[in-house]
PDB file of N, CA and C in Angstrom:
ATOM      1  N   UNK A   1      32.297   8.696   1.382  1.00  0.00           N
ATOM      2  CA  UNK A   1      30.951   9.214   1.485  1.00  0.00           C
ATOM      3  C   UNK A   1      30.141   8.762   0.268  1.00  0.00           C
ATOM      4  N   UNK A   2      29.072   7.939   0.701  1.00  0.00           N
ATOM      5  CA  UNK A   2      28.707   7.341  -0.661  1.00  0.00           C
ATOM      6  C   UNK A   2      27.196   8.742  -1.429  1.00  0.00           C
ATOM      7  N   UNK A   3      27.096   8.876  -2.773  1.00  0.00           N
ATOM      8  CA  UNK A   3      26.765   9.897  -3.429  1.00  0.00           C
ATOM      9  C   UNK A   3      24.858   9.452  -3.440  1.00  0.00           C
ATOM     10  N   UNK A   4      24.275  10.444  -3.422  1.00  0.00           N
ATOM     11  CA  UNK A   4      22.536  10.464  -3.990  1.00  0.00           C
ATOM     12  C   UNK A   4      22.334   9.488  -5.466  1.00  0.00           C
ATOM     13  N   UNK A   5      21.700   8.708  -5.056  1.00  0.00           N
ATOM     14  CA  UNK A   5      21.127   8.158  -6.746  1.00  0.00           C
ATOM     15  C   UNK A   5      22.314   7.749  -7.209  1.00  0.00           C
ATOM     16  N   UNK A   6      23.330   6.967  -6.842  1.00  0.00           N
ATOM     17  CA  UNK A   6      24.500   6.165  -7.439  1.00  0.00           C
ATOM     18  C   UNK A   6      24.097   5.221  -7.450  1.00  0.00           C
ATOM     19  N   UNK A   7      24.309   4.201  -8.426  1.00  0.00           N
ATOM     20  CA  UNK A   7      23.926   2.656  -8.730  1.00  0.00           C
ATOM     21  C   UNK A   7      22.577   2.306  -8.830  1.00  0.00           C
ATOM     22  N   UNK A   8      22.621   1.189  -8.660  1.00  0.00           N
ATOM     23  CA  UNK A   8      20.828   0.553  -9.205  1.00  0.00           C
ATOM     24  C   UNK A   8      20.730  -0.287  -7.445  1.00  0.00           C
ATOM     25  N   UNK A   9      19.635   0.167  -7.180  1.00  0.00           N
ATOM     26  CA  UNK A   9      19.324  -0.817  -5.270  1.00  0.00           C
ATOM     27  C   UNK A   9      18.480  -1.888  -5.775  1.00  0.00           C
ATOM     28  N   UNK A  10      19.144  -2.975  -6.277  1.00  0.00           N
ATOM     29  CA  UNK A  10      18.667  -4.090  -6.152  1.00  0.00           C
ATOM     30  C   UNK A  10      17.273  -4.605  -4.879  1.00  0.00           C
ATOM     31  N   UNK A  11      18.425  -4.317  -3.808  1.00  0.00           N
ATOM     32  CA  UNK A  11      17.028  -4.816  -2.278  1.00  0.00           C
ATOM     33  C   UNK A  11      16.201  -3.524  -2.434  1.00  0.00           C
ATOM     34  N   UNK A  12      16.082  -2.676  -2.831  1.00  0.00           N
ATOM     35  CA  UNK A  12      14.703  -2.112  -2.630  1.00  0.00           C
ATOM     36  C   UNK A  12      13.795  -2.225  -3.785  1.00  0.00           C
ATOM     37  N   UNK A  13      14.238  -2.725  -5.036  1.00  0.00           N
ATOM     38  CA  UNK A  13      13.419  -3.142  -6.160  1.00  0.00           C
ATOM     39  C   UNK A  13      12.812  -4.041  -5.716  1.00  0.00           C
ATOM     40  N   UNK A  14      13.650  -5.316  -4.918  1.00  0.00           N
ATOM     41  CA  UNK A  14      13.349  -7.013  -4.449  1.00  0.00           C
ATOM     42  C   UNK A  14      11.989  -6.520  -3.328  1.00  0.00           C
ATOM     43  N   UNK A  15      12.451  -5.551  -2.417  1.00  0.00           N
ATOM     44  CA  UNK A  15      11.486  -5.224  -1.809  1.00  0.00           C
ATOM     45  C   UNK A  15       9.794  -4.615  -2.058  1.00  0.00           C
ATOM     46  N   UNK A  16       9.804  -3.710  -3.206  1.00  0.00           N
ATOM     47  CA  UNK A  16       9.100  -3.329  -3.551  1.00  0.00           C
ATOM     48  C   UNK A  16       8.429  -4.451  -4.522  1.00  0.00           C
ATOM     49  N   UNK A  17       8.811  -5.759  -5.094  1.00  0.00           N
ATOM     50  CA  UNK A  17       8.610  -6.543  -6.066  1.00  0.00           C
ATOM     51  C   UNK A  17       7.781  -7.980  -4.577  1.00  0.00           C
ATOM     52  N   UNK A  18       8.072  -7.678  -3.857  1.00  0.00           N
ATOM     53  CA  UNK A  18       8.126  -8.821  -2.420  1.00  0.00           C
ATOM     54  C   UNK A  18       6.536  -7.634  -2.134  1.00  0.00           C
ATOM     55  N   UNK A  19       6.575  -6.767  -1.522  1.00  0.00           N
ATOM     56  CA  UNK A  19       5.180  -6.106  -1.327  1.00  0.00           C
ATOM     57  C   UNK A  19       4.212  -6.009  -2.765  1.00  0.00           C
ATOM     58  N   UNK A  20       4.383  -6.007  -3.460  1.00  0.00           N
ATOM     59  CA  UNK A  20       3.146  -5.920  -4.226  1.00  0.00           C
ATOM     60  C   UNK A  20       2.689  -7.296  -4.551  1.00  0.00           C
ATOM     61  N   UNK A  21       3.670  -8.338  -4.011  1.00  0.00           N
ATOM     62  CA  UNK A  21       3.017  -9.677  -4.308  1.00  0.00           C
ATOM     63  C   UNK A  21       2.046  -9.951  -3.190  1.00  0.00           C
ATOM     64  N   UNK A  22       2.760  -9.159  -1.946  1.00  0.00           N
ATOM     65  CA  UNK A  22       1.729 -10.021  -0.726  1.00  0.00           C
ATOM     66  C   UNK A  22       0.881  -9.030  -0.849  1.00  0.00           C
ATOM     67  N   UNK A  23       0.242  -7.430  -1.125  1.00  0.00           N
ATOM     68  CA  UNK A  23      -1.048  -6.836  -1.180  1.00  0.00           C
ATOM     69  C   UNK A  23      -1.818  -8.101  -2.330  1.00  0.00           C
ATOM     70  N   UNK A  24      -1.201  -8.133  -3.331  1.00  0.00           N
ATOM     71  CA  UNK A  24      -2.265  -8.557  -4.369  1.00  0.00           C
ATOM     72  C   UNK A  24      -2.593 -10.359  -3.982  1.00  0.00           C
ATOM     73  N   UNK A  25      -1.595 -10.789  -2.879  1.00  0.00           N
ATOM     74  CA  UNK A  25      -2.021 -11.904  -2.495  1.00  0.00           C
ATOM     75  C   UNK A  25      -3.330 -11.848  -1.537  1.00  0.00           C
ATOM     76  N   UNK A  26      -3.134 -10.524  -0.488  1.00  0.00           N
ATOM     77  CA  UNK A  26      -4.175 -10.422   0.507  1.00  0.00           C
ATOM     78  C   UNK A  26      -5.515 -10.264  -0.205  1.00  0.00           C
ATOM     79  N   UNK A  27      -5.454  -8.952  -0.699  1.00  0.00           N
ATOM     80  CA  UNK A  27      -6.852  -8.876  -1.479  1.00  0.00           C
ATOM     81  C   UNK A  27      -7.067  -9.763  -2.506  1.00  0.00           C
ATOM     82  N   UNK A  28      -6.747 -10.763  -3.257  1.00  0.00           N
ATOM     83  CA  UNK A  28      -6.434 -12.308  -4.215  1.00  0.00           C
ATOM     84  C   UNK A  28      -7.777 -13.055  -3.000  1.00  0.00           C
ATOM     85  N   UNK A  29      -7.646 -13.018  -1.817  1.00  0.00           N
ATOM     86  CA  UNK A  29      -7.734 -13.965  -0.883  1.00  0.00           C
ATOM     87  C   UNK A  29      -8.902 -13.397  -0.492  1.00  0.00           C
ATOM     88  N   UNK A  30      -9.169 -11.808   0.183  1.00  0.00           N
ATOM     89  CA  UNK A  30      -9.926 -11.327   0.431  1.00  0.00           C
ATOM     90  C   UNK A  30     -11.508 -11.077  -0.525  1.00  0.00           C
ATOM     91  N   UNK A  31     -10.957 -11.292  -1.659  1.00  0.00           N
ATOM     92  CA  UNK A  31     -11.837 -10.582  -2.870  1.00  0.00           C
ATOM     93  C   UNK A  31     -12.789 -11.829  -2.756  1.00  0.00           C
ATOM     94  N   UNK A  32     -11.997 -13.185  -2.725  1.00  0.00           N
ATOM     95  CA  UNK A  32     -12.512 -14.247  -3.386  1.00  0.00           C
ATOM     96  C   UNK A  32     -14.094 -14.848  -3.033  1.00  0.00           C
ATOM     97  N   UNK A  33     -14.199 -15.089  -1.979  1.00  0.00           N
ATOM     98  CA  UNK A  33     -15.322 -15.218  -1.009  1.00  0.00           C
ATOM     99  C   UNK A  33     -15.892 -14.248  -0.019  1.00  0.00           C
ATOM    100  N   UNK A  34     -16.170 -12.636  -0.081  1.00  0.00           N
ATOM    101  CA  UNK A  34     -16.466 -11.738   0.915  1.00  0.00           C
ATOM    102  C   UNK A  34     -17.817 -12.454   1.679  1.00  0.00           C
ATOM    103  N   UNK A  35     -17.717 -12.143   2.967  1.00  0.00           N
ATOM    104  CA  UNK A  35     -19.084 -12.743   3.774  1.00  0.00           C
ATOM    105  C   UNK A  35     -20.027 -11.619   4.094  1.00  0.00           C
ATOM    106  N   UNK A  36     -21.155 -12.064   4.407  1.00  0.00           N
ATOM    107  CA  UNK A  36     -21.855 -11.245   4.930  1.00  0.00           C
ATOM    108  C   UNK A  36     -21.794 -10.773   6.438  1.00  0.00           C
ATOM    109  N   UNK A  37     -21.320 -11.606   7.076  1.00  0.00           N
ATOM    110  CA  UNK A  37     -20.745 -11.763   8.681  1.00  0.00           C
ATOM    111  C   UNK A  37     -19.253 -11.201   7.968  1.00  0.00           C
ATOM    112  N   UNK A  38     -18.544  -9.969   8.016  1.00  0.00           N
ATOM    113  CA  UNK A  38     -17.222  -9.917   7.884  1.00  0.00           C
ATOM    114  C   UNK A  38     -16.261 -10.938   8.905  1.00  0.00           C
ATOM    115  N   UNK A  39     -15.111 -11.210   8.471  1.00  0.00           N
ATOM    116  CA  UNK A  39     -14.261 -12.028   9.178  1.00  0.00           C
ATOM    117  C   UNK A  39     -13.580 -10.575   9.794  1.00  0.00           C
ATOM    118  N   UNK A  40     -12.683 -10.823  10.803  1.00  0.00           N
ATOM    119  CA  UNK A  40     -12.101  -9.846  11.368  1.00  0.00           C
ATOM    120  C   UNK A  40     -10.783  -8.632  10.558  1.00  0.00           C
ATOM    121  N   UNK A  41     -10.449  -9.758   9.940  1.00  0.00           N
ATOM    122  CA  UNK A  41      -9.639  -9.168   8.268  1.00  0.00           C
ATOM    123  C   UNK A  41     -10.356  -8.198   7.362  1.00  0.00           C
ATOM    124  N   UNK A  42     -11.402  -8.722   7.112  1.00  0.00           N
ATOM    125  CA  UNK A  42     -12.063  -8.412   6.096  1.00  0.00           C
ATOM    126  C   UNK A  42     -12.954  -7.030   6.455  1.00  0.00           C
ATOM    127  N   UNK A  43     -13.152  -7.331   7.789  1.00  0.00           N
ATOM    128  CA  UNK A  43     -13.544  -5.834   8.781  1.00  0.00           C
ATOM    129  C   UNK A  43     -12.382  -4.840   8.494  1.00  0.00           C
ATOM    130  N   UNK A  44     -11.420  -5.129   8.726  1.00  0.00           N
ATOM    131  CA  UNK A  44     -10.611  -3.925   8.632  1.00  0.00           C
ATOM    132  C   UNK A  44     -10.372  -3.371   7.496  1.00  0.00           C
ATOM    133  N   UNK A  45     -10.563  -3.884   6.456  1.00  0.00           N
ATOM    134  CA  UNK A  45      -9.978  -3.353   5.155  1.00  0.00           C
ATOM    135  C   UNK A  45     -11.190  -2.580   4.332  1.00  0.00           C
ATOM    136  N   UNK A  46     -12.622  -3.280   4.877  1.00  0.00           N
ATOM    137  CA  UNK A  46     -13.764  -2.400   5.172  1.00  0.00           C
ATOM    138  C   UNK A  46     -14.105  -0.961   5.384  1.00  0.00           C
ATOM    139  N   UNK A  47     -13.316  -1.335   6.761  1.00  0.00           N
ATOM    140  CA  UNK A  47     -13.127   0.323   7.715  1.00  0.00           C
ATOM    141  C   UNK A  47     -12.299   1.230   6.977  1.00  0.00           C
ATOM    142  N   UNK A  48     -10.852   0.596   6.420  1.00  0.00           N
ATOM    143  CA  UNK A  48      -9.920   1.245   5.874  1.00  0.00           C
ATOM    144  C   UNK A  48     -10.673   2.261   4.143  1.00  0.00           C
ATOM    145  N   UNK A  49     -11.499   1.174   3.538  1.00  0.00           N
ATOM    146  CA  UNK A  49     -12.570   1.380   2.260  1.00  0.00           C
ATOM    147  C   UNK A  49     -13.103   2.793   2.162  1.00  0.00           C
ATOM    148  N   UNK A  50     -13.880   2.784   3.649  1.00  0.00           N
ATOM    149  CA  UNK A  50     -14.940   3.300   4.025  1.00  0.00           C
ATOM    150  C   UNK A  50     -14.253   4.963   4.455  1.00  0.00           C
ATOM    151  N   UNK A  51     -13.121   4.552   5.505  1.00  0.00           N
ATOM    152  CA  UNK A  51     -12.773   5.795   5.830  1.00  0.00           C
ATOM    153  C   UNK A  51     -11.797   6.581   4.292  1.00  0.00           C
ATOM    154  N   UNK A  52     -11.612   5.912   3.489  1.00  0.00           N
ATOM    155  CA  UNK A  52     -10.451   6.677   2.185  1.00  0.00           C
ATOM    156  C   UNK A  52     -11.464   7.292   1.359  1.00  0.00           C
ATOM    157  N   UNK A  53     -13.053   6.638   1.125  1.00  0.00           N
ATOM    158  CA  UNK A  53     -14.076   6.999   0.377  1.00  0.00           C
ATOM    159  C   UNK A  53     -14.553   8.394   0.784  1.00  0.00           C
ATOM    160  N   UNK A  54     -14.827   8.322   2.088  1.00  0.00           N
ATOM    161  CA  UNK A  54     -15.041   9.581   3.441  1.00  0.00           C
ATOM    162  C   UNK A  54     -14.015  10.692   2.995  1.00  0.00           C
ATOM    163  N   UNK A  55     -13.419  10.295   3.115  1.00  0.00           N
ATOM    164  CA  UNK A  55     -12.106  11.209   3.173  1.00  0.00           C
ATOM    165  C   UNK A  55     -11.907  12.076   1.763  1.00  0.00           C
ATOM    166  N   UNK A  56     -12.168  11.450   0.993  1.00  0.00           N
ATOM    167  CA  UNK A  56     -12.188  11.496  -0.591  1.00  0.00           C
ATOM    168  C   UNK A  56     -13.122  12.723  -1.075  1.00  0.00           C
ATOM    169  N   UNK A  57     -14.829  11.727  -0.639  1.00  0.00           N
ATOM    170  CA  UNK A  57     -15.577  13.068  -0.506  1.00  0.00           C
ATOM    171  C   UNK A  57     -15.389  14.287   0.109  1.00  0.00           C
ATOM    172  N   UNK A  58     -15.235  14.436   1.163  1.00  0.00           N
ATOM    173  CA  UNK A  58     -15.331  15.752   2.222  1.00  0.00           C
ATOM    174  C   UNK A  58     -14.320  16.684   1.359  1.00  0.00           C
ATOM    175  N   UNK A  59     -13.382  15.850   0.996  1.00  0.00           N
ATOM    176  CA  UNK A  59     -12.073  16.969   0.557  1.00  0.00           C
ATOM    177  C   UNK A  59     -12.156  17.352  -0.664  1.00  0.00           C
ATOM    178  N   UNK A  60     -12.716  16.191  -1.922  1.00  0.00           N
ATOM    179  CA  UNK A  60     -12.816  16.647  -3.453  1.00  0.00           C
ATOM    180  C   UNK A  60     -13.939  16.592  -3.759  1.00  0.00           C
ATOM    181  N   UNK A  61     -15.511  16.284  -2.880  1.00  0.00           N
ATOM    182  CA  UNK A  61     -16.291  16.320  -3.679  1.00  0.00           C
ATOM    183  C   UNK A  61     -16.736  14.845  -4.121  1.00  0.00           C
ATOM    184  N   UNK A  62     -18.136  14.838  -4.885  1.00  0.00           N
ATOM    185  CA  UNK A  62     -18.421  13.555  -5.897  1.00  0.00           C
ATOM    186  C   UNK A  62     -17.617  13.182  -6.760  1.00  0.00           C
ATOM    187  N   UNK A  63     -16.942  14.488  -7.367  1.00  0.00           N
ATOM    188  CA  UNK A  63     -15.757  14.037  -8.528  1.00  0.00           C
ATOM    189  C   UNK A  63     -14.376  13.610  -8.379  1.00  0.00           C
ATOM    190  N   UNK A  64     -14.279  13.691  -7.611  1.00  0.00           N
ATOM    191  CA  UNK A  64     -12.739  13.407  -6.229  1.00  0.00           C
ATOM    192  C   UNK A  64     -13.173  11.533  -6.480  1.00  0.00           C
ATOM    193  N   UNK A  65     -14.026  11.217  -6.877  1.00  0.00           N
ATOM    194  CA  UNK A  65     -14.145   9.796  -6.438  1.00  0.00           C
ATOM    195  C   UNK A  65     -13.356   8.906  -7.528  1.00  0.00           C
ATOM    196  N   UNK A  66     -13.282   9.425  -8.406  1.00  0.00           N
ATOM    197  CA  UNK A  66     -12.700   9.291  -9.481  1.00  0.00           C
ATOM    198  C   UNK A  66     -11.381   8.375  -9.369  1.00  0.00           C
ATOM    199  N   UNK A  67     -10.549   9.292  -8.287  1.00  0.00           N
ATOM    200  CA  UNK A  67      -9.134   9.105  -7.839  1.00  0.00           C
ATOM    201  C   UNK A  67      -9.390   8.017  -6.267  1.00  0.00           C
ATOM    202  N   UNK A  68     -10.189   7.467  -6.408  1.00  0.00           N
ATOM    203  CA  UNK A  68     -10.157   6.353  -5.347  1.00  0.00           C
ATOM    204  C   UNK A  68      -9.278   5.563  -5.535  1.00  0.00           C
ATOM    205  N   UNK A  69      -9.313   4.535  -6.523  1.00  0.00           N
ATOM    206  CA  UNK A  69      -8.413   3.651  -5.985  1.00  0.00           C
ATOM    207  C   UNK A  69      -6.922   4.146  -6.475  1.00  0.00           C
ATOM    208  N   UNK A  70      -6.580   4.975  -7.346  1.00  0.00           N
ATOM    209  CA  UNK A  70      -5.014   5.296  -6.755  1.00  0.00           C
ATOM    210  C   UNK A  70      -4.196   5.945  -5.309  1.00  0.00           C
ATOM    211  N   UNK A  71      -5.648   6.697  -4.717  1.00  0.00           N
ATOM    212  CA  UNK A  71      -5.133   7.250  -3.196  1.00  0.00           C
ATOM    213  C   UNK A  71      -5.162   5.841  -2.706  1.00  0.00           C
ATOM    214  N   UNK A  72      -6.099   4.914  -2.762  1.00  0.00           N
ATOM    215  CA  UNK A  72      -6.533   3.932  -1.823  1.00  0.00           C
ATOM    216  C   UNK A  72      -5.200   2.695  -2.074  1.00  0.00           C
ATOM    217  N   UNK A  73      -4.513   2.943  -3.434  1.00  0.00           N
ATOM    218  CA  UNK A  73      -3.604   2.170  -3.320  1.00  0.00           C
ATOM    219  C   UNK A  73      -2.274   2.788  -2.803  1.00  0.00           C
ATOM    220  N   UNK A  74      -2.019   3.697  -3.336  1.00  0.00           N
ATOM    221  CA  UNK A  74      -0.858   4.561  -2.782  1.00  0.00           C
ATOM    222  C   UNK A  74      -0.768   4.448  -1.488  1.00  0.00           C
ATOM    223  N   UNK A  75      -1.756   4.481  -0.466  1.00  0.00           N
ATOM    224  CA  UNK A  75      -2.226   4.405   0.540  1.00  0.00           C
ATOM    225  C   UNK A  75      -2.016   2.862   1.265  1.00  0.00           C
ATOM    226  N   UNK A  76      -1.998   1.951   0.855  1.00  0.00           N
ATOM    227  CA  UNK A  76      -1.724   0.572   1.167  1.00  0.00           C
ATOM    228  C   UNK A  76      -0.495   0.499   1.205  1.00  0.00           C
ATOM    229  N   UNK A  77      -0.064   0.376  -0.323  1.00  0.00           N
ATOM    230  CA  UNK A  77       1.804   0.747  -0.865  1.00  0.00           C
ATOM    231  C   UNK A  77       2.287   0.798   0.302  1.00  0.00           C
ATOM    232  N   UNK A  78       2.195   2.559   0.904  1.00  0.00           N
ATOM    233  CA  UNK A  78       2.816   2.744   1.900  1.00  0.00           C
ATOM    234  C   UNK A  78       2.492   2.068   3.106  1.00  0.00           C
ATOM    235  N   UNK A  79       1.576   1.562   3.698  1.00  0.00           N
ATOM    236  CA  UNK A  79       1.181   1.157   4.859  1.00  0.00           C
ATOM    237  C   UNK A  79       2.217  -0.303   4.808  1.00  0.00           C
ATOM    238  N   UNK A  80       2.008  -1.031   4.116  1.00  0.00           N
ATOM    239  CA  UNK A  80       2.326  -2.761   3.837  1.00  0.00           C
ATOM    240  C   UNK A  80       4.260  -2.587   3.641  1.00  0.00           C
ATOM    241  N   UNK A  81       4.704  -1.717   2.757  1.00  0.00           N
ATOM    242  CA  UNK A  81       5.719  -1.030   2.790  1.00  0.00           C
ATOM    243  C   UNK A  81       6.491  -0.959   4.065  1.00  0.00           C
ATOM    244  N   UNK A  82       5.857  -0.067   5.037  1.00  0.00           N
ATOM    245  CA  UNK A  82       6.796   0.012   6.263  1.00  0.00           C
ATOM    246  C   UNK A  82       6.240  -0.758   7.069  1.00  0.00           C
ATOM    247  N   UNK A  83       5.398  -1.658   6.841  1.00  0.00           N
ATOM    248  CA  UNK A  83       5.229  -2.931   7.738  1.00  0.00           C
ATOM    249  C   UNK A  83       6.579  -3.945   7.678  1.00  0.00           C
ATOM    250  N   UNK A  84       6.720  -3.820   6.244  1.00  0.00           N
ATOM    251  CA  UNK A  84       7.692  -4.514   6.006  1.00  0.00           C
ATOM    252  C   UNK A  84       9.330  -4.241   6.643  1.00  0.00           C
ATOM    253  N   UNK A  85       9.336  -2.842   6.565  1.00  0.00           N
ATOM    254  CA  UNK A  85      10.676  -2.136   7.600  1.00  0.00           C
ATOM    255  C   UNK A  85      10.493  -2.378   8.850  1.00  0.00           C
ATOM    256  N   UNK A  86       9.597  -3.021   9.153  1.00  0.00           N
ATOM    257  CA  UNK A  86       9.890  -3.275  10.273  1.00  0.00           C
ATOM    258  C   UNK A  86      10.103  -4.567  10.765  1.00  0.00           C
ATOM    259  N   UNK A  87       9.816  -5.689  10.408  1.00  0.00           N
ATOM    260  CA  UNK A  87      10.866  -6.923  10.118  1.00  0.00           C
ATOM    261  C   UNK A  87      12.809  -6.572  10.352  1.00  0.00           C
ATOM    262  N   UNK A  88      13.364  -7.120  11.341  1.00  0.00           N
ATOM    263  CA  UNK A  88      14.680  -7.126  10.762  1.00  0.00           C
ATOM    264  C   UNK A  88      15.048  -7.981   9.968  1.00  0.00           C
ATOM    265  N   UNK A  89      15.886  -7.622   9.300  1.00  0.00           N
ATOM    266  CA  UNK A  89      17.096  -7.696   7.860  1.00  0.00           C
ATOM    267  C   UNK A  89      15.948  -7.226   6.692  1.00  0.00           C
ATOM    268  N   UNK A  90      14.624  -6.763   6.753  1.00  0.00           N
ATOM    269  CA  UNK A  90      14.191  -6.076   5.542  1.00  0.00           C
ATOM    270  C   UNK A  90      14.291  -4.770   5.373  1.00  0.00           C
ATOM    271  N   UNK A  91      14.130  -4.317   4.089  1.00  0.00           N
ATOM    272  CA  UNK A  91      14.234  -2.564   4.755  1.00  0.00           C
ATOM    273  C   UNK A  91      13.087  -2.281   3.504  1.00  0.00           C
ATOM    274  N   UNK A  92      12.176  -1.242   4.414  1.00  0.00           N
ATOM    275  CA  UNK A  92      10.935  -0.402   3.608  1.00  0.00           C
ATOM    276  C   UNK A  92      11.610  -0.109   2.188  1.00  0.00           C
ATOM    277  N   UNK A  93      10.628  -0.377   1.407  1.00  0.00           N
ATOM    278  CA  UNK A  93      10.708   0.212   0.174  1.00  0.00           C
ATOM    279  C   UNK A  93      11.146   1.810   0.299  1.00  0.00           C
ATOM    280  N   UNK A  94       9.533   2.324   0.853  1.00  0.00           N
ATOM    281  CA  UNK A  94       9.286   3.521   1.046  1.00  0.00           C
ATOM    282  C   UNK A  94      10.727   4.467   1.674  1.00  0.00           C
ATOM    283  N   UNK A  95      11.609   3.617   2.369  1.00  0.00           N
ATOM    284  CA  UNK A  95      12.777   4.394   2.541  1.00  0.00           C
ATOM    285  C   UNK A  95      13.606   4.890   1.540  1.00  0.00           C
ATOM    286  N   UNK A  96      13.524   4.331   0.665  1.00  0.00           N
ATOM    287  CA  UNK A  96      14.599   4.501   0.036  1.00  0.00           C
ATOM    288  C   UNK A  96      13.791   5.858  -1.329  1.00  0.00           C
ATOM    289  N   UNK A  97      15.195   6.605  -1.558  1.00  0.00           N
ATOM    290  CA  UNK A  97      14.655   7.757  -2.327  1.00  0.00           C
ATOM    291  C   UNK A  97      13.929   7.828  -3.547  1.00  0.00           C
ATOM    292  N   UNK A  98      14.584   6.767  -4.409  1.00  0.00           N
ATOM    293  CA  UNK A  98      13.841   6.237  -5.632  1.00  0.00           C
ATOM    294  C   UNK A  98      12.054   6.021  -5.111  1.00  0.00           C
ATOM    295  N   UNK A  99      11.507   5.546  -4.501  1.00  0.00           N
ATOM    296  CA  UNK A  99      10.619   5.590  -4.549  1.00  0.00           C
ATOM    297  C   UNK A  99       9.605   6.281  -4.424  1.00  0.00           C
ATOM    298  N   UNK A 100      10.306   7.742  -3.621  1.00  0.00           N
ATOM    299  CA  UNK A 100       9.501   8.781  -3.935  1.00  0.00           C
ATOM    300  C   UNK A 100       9.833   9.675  -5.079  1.00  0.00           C
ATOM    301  N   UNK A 101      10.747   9.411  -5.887  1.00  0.00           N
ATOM    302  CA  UNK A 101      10.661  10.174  -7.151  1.00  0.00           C
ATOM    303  C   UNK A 101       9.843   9.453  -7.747  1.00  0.00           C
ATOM    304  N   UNK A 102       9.300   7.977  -7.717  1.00  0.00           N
ATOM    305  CA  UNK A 102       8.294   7.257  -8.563  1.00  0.00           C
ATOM    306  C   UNK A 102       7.453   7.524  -8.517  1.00  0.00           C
TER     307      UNK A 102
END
């Protein structure tokens, strides 16, 4: 029976080290040239902007805004994260326990 928090998980470090390259590649890419005509990409991450800002206010207020981009990243983390679990032979960061004690 193997024990909680024994050893060091290599593949979920590799994993978590593999997702933060491709967010900071997307938005790298996204940031660079924004259009005025959004591209269909660039729409969504828009919508995604728009609805975390929304969300932000209603619940904390003007001063709640403060904490945007750590919800808004935390918020990706996880999304791009179990995108990634779902690939076979990868496995989500987010699965594994270490990462929610982080």
């Amino acid at each position: 029976m193997e024990e909680a928090l024994e050893g060091l998980y290599i593949h979920h470090i590799t994993m978590t080290i593999l997702e933060m390259i491709v967010v900071f590649a997307i938005f790298s890419i996204l940031a660079r040239n924004p259009k005025l005509v959004p591209s269909p990409i660039q729409n969504v991450f828009e919508a995604y902007i728009d609805f975390t800002k929304n969300m932000i206010e209603e619940n904390m207020g003007k001063k709640g805004m403060r904490y945007f981009p750590l919800i808004a990243g935390v918020g990706l983390f996880v999304f791009f994260g179990n995108l990634l679990g779902m690939i076979p032979g990868l496995e989500s960061p987010t699965a594994n326990i270490n990462t929610t004690l982080a």
